[in-house]
C-alpha atoms as a PDB file:
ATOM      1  CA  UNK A   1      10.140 -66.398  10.827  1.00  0.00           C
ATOM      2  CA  UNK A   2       8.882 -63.943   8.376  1.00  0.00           C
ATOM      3  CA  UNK A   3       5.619 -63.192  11.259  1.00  0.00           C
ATOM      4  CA  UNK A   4       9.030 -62.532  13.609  1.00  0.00           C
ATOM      5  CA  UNK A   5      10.362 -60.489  12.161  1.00  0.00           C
ATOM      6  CA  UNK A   6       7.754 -57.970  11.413  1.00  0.00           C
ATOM      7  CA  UNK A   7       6.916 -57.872  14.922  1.00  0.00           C
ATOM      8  CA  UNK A   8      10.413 -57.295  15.697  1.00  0.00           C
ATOM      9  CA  UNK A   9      10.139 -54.266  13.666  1.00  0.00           C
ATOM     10  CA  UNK A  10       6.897 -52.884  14.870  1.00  0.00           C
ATOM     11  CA  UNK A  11       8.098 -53.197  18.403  1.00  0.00           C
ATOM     12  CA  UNK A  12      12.123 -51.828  17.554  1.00  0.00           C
ATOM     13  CA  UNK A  13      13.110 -55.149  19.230  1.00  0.00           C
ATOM     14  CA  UNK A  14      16.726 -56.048  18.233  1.00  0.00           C
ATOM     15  CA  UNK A  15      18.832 -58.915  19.331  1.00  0.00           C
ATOM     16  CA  UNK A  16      22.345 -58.659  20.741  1.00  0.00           C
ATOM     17  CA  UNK A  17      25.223 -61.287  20.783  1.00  0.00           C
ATOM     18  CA  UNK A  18      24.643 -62.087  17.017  1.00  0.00           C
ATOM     19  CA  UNK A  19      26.136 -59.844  14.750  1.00  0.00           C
ATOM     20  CA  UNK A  20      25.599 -56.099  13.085  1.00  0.00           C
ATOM     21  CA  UNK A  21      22.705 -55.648  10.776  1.00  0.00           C
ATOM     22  CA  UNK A  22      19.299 -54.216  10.778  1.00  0.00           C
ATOM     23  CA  UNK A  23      17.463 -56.936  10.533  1.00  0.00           C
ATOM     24  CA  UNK A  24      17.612 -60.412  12.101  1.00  0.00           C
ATOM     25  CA  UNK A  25      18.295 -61.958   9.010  1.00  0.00           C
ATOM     26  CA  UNK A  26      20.937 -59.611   8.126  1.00  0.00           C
ATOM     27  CA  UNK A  27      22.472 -60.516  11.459  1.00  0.00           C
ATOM     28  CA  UNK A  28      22.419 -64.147  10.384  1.00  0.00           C
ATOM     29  CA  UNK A  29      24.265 -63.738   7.508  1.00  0.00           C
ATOM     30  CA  UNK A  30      26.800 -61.555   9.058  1.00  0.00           C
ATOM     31  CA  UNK A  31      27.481 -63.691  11.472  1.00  0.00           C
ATOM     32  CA  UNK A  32      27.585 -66.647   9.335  1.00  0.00           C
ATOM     33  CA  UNK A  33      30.233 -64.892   6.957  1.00  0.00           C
ATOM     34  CA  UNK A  34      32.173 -63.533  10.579  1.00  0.00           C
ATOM     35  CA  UNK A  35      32.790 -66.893  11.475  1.00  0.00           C
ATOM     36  CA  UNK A  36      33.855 -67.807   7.416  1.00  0.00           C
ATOM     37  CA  UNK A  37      31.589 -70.732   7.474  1.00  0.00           C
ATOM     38  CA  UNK A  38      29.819 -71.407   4.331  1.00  0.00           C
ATOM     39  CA  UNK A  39      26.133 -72.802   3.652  1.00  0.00           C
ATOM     40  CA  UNK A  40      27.075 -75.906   3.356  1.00  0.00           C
ATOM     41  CA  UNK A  41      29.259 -75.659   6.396  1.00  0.00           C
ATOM     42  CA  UNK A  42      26.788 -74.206   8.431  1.00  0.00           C
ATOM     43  CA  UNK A  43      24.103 -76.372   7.780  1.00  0.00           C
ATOM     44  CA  UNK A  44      26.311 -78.753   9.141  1.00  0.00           C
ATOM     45  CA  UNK A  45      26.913 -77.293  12.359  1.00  0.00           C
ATOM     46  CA  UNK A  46      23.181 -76.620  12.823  1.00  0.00           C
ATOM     47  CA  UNK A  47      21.997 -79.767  11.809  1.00  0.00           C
ATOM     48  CA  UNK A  48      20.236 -77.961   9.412  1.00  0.00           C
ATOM     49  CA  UNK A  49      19.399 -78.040   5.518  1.00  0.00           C
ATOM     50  CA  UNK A  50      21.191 -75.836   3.377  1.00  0.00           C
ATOM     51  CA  UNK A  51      18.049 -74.780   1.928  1.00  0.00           C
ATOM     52  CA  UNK A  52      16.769 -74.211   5.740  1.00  0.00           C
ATOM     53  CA  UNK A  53      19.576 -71.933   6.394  1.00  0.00           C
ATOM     54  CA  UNK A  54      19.332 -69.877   3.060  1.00  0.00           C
ATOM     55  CA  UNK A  55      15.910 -69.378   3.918  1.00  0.00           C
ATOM     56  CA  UNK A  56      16.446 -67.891   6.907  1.00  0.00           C
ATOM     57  CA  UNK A  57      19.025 -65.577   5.556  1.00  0.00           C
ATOM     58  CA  UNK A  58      16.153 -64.401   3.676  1.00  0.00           C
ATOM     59  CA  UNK A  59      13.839 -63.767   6.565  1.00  0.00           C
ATOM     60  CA  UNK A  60      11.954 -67.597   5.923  1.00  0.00           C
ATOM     61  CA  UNK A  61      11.891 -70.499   7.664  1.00  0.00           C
ATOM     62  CA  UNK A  62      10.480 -72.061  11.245  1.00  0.00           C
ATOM     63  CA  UNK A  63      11.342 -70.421  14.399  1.00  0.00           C
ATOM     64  CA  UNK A  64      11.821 -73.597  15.393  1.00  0.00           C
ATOM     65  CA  UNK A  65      14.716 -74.085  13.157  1.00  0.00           C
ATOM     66  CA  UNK A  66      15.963 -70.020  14.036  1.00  0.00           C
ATOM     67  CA  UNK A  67      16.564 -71.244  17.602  1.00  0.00           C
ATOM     68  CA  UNK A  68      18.713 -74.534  16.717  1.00  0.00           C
ATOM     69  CA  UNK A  69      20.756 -71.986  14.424  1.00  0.00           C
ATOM     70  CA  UNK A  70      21.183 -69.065  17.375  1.00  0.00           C
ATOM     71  CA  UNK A  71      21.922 -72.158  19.583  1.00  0.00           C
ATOM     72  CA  UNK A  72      24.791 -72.924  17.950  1.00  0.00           C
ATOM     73  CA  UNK A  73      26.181 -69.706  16.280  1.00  0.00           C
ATOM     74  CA  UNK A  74      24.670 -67.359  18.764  1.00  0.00           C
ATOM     75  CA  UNK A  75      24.032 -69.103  22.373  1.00  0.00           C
ATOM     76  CA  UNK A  76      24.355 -66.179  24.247  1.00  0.00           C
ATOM     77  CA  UNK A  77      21.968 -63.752  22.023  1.00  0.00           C
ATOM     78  CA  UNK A  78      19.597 -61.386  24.166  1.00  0.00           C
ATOM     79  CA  UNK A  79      17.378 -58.054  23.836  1.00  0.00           C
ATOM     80  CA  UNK A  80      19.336 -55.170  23.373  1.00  0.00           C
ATOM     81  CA  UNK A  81      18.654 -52.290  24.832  1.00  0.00           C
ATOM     82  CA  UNK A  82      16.279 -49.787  23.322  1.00  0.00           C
ATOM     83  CA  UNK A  83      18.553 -46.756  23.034  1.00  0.00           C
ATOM     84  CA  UNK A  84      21.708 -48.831  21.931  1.00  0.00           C
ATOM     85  CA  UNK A  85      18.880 -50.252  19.399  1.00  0.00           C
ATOM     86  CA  UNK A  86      18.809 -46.819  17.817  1.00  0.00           C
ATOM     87  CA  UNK A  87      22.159 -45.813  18.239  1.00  0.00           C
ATOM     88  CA  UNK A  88      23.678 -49.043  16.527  1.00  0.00           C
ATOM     89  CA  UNK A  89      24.183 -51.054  13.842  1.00  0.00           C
ATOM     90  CA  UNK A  90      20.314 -51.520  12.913  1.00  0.00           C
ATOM     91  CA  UNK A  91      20.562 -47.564  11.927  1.00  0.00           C
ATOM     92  CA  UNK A  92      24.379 -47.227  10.310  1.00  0.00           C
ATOM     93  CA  UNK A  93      23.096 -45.920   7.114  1.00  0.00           C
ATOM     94  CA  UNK A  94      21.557 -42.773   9.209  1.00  0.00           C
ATOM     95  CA  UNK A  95      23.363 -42.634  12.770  1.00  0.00           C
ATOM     96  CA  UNK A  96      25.372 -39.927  12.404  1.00  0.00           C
ATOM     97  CA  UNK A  97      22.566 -37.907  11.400  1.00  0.00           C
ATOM     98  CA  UNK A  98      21.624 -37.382  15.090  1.00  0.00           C
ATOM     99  CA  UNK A  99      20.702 -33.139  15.667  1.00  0.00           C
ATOM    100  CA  UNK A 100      21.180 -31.629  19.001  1.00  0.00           C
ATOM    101  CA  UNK A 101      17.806 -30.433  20.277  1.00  0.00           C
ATOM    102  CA  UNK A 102      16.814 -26.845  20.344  1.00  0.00           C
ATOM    103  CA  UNK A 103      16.492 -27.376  24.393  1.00  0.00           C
ATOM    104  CA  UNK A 104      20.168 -28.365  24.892  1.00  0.00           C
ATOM    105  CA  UNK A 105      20.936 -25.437  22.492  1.00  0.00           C
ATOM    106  CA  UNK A 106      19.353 -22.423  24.713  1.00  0.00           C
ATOM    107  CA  UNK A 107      21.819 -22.300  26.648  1.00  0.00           C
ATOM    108  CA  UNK A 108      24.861 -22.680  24.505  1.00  0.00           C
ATOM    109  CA  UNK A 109      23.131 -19.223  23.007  1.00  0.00           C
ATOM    110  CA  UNK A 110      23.150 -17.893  26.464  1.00  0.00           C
ATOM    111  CA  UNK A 111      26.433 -18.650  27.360  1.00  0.00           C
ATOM    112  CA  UNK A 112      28.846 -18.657  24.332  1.00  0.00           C
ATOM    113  CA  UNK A 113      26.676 -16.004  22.217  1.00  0.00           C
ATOM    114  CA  UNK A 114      25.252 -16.654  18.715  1.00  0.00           C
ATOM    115  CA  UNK A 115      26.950 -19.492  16.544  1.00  0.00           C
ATOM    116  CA  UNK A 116      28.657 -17.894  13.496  1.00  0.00           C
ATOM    117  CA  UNK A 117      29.661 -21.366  11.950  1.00  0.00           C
ATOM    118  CA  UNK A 118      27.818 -24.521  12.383  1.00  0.00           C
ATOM    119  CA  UNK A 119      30.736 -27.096  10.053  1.00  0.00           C
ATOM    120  CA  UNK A 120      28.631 -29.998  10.106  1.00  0.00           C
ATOM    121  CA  UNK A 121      24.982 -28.417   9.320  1.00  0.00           C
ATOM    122  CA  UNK A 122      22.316 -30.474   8.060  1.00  0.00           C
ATOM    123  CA  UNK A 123      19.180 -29.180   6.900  1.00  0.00           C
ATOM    124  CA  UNK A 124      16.847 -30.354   9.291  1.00  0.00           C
ATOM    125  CA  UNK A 125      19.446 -29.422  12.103  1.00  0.00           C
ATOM    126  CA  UNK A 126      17.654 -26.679  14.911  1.00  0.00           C
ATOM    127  CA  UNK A 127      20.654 -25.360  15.561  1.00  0.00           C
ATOM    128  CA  UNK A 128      20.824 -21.660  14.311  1.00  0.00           C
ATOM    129  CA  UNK A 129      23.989 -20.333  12.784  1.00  0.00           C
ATOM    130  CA  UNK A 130      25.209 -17.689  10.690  1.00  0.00           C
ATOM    131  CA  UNK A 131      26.584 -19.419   8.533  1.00  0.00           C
ATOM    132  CA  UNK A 132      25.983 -23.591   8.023  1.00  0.00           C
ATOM    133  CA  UNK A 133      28.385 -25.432   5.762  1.00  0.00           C
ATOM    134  CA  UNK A 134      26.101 -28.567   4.307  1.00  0.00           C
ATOM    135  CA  UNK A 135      27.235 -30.918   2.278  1.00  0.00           C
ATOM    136  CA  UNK A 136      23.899 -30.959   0.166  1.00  0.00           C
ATOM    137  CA  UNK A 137      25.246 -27.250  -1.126  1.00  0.00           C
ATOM    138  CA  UNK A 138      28.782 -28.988  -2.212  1.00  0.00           C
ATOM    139  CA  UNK A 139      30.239 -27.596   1.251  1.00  0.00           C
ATOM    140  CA  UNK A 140      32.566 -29.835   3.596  1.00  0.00           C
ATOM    141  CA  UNK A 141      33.650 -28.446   6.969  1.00  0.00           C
ATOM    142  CA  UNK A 142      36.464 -30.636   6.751  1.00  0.00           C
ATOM    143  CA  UNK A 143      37.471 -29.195   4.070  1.00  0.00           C
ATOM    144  CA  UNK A 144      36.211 -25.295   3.975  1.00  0.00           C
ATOM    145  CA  UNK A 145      37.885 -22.870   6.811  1.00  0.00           C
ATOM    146  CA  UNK A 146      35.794 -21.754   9.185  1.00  0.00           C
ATOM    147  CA  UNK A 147      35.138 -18.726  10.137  1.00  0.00           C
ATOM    148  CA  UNK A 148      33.250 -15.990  13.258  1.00  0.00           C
ATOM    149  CA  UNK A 149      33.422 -15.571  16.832  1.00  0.00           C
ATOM    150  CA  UNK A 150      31.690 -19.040  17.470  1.00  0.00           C
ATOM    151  CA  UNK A 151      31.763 -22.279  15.794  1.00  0.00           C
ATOM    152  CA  UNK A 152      29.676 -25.039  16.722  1.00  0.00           C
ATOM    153  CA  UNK A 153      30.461 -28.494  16.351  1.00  0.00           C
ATOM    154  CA  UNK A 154      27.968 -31.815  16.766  1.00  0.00           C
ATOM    155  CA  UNK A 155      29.995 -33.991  14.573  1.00  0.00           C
ATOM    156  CA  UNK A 156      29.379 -37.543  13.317  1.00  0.00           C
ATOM    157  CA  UNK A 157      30.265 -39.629  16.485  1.00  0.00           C
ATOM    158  CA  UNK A 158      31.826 -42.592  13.807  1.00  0.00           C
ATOM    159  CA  UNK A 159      34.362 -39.855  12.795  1.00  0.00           C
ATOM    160  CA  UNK A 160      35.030 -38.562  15.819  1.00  0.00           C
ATOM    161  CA  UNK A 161      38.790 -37.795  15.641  1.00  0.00           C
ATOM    162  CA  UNK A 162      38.835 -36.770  12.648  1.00  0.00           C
ATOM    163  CA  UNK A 163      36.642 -33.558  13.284  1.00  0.00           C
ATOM    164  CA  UNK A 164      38.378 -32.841  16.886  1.00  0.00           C
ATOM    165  CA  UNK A 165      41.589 -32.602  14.945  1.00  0.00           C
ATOM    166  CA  UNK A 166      39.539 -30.231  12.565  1.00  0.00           C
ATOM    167  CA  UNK A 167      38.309 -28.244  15.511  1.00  0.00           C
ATOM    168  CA  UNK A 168      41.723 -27.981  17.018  1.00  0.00           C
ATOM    169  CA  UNK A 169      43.060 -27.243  13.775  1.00  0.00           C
ATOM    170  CA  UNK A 170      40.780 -23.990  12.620  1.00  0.00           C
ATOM    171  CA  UNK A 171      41.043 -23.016  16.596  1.00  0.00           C
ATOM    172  CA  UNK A 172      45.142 -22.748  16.263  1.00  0.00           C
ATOM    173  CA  UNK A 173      45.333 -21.410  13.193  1.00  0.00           C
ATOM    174  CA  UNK A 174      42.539 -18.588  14.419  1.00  0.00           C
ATOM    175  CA  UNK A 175      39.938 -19.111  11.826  1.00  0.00           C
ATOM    176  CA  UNK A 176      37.567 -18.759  14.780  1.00  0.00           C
ATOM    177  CA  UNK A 177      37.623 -17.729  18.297  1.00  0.00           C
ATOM    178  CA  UNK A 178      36.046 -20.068  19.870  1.00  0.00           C
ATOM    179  CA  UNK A 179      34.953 -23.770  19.537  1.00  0.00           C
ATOM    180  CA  UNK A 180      32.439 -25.717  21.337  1.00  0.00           C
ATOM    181  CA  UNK A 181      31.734 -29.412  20.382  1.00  0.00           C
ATOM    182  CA  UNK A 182      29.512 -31.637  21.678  1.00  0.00           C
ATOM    183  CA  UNK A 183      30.644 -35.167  22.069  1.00  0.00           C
ATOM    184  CA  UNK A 184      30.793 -38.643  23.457  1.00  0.00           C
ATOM    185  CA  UNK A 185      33.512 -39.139  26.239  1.00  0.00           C
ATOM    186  CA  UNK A 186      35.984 -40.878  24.544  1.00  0.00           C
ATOM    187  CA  UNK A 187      39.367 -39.420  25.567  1.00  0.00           C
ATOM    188  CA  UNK A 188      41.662 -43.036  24.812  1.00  0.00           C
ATOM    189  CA  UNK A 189      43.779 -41.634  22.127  1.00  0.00           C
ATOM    190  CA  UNK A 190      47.068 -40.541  22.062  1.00  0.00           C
ATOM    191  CA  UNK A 191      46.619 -37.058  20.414  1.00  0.00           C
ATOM    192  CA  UNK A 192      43.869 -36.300  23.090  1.00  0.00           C
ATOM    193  CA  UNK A 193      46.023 -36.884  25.624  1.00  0.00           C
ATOM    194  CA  UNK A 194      48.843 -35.531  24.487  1.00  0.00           C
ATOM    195  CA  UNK A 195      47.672 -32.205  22.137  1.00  0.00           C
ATOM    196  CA  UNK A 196      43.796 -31.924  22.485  1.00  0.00           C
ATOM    197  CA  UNK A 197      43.652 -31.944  26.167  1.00  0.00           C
ATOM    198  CA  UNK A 198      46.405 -28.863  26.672  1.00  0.00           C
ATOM    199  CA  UNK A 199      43.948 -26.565  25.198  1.00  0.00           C
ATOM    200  CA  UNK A 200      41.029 -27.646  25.530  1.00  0.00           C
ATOM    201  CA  UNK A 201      38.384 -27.369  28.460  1.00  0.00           C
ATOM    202  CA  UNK A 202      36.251 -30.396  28.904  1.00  0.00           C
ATOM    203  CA  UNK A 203      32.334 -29.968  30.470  1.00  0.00           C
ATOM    204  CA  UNK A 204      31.245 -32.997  32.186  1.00  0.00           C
ATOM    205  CA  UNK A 205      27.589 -33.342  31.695  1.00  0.00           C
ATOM    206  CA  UNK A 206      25.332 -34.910  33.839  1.00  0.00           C
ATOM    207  CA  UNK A 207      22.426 -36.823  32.454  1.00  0.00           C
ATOM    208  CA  UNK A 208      22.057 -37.878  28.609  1.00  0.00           C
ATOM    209  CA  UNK A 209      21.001 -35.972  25.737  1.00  0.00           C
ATOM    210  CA  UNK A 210      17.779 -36.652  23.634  1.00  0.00           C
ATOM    211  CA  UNK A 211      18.839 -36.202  20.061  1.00  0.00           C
ATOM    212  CA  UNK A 212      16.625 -36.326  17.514  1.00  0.00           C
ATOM    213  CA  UNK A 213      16.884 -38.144  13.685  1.00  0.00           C
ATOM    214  CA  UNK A 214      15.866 -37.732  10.298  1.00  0.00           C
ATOM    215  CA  UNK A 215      12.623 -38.564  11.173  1.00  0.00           C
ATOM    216  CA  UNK A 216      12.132 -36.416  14.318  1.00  0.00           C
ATOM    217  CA  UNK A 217      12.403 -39.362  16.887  1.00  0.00           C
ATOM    218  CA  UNK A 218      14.350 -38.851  19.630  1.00  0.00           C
ATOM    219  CA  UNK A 219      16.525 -41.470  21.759  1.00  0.00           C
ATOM    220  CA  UNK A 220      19.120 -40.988  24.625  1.00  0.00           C
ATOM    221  CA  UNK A 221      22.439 -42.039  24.056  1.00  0.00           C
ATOM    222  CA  UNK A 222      23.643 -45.327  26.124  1.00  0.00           C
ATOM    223  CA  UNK A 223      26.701 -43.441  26.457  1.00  0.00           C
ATOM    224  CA  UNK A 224      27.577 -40.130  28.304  1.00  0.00           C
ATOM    225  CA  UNK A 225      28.646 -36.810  26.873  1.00  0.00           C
ATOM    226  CA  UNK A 226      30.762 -33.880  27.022  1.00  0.00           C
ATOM    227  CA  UNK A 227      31.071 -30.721  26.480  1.00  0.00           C
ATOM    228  CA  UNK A 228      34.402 -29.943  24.951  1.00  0.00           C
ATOM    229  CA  UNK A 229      35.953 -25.840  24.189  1.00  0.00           C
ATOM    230  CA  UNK A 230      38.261 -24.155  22.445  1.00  0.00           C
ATOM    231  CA  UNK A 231      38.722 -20.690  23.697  1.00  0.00           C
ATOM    232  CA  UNK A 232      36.320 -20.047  26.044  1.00  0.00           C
ATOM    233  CA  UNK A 233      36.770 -17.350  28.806  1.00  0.00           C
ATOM    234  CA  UNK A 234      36.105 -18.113  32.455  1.00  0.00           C
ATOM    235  CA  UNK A 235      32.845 -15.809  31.931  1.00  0.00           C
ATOM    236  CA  UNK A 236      31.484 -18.112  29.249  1.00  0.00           C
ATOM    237  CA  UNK A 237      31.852 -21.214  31.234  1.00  0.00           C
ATOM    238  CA  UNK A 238      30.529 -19.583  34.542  1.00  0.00           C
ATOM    239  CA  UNK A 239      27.611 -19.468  32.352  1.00  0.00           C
ATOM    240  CA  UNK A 240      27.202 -22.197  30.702  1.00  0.00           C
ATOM    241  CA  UNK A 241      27.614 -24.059  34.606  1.00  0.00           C
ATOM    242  CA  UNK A 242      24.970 -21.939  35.718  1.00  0.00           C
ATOM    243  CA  UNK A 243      22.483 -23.110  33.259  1.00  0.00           C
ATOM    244  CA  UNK A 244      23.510 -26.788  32.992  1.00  0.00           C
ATOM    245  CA  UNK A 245      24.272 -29.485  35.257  1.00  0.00           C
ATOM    246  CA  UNK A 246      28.025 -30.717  35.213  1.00  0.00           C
ATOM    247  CA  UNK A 247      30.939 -29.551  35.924  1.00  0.00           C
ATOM    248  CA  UNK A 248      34.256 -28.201  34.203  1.00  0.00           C
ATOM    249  CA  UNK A 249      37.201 -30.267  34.071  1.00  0.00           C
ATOM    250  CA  UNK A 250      40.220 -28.379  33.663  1.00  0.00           C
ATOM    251  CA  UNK A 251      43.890 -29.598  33.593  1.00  0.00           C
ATOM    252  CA  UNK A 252      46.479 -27.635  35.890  1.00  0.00           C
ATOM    253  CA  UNK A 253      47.624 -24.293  34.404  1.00  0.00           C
ATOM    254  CA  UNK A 254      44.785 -24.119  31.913  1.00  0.00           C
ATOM    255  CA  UNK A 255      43.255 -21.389  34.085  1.00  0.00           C
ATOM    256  CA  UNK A 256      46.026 -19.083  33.501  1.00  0.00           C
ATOM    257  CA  UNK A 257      45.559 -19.458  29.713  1.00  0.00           C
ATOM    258  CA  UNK A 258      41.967 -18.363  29.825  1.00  0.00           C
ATOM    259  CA  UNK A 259      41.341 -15.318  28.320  1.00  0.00           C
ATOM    260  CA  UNK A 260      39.711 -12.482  30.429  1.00  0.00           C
END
């Protein structure tokens, strides 16, 4: 088990179907506690020793005796994909540290200008900005106005809503001009439908962005992406369509509110 798992590792091979964690034992566990079985209980299920199944909690024990445990807790466990590998549970600690590439940000530069606010800078972020509210300097751009012509706005995809409801927030009250966030397509709630979407214009993008992590690797996202604005004229996102591969989605009358 323990030669498993470090090959596991070495080759970022995770297993779906089990449970969150970033290991396999971790999964184990989690699962065990999901389905509020105790040791004692489990071992019964498996046919296992308690001892067995503590043991391979703890990264231990036989493959032979892993399989009779997935076989009964986890029958249906497979590979997961690579890039849902790194975008999961195996990374939580980290995954919302993902930094848009200096590639995808060319032509943001081109199109909407310079960024004036970046709310959710990091320090090993590319993205260049007048101003960068981190966290590591006590700042919190959920917190702190923002301010400028331009804010940009790759926020942590677990607190999605929470920073669109920022963005829309700063945007009304005319902190800034204009807003443009990059995010995953997730449009089910009831506020999007109902508030977000009247003002905002939403950028379909075509293909999948390489972000990059803490540790300068980069993965595609297993989901797709938009691009969503606040305030943007017609001229802006003539641009931006020129330079990028999508299209605009735009909900009736929104035209008219453009501004020139």
């Amino acid at each position: 088990m323990r030669t498993l798992v470090t090959v596991m590792a070495s080759l970022n091979f995770h297993l779906t179907g089990i449970g969150p964690g970033a290991s396999l034992p971790e999964q184990l566990r989690n699962r065990r506690l999901k389905l509020s079985l105790s040791l004692d209980r489990m071992a019964q299920r498996t046919r296992l020793s308690r001892a067995t199944v503590v043991a391979l909690e703890s990264g231990g024990g036989s493959v032979a005796s892993l399989l009779r445990l997935l076989a009964v807790i986890a029958p249906k466990a497979g590979r997961r994909a690579p890039e849902r590998s790194y975008w999961g549970q195996g990374d939580k600690v980290d995954r919302d540290s993902r930094f848009t590439p200096s590639e995808f940000m060319q032509p943001i530069y081109e199109a909407f200008g310079q960024v004036d606010t970046d709310p959710c800078a990091h320090l090993l972020s590319p993205v260049v900005a007048h101003r960068r509210i981190l966290l590591v300097d006590g700042g919190d751009g959920l917190v702190d106005d923002w301010s400028g012509r331009l804010a940009y706005v790759n926020p942590p995809f677990s607190r999605l809503l929470t920073w669109l409801r920022r963005a829309h927030q700063q945007w009304q009250a005319g902190h800034v001009e204009t807003v443009v966030c990059l995010v995953p397509v997730r449009t089910d709630s009831a506020w999007f439908h109902e508030t977000l979407s009247g003002d905002a214009s939403i950028y379909l993008l075509r293909g999948r962005v390489r972000f990059l992590d803490a540790r300068g690797k980069g993965q595609q996202t297993p989901f797709s992406l938009m691009l969503l604005t606040l305030g943007a004229t017609a001229e802006q996102k003539a641009r931006y369509a020129a330079r990028v591969s999508g299209f605009w989605m735009t909900r009736r009358g929104a035209a008219e509110r453009d501004r020139p």
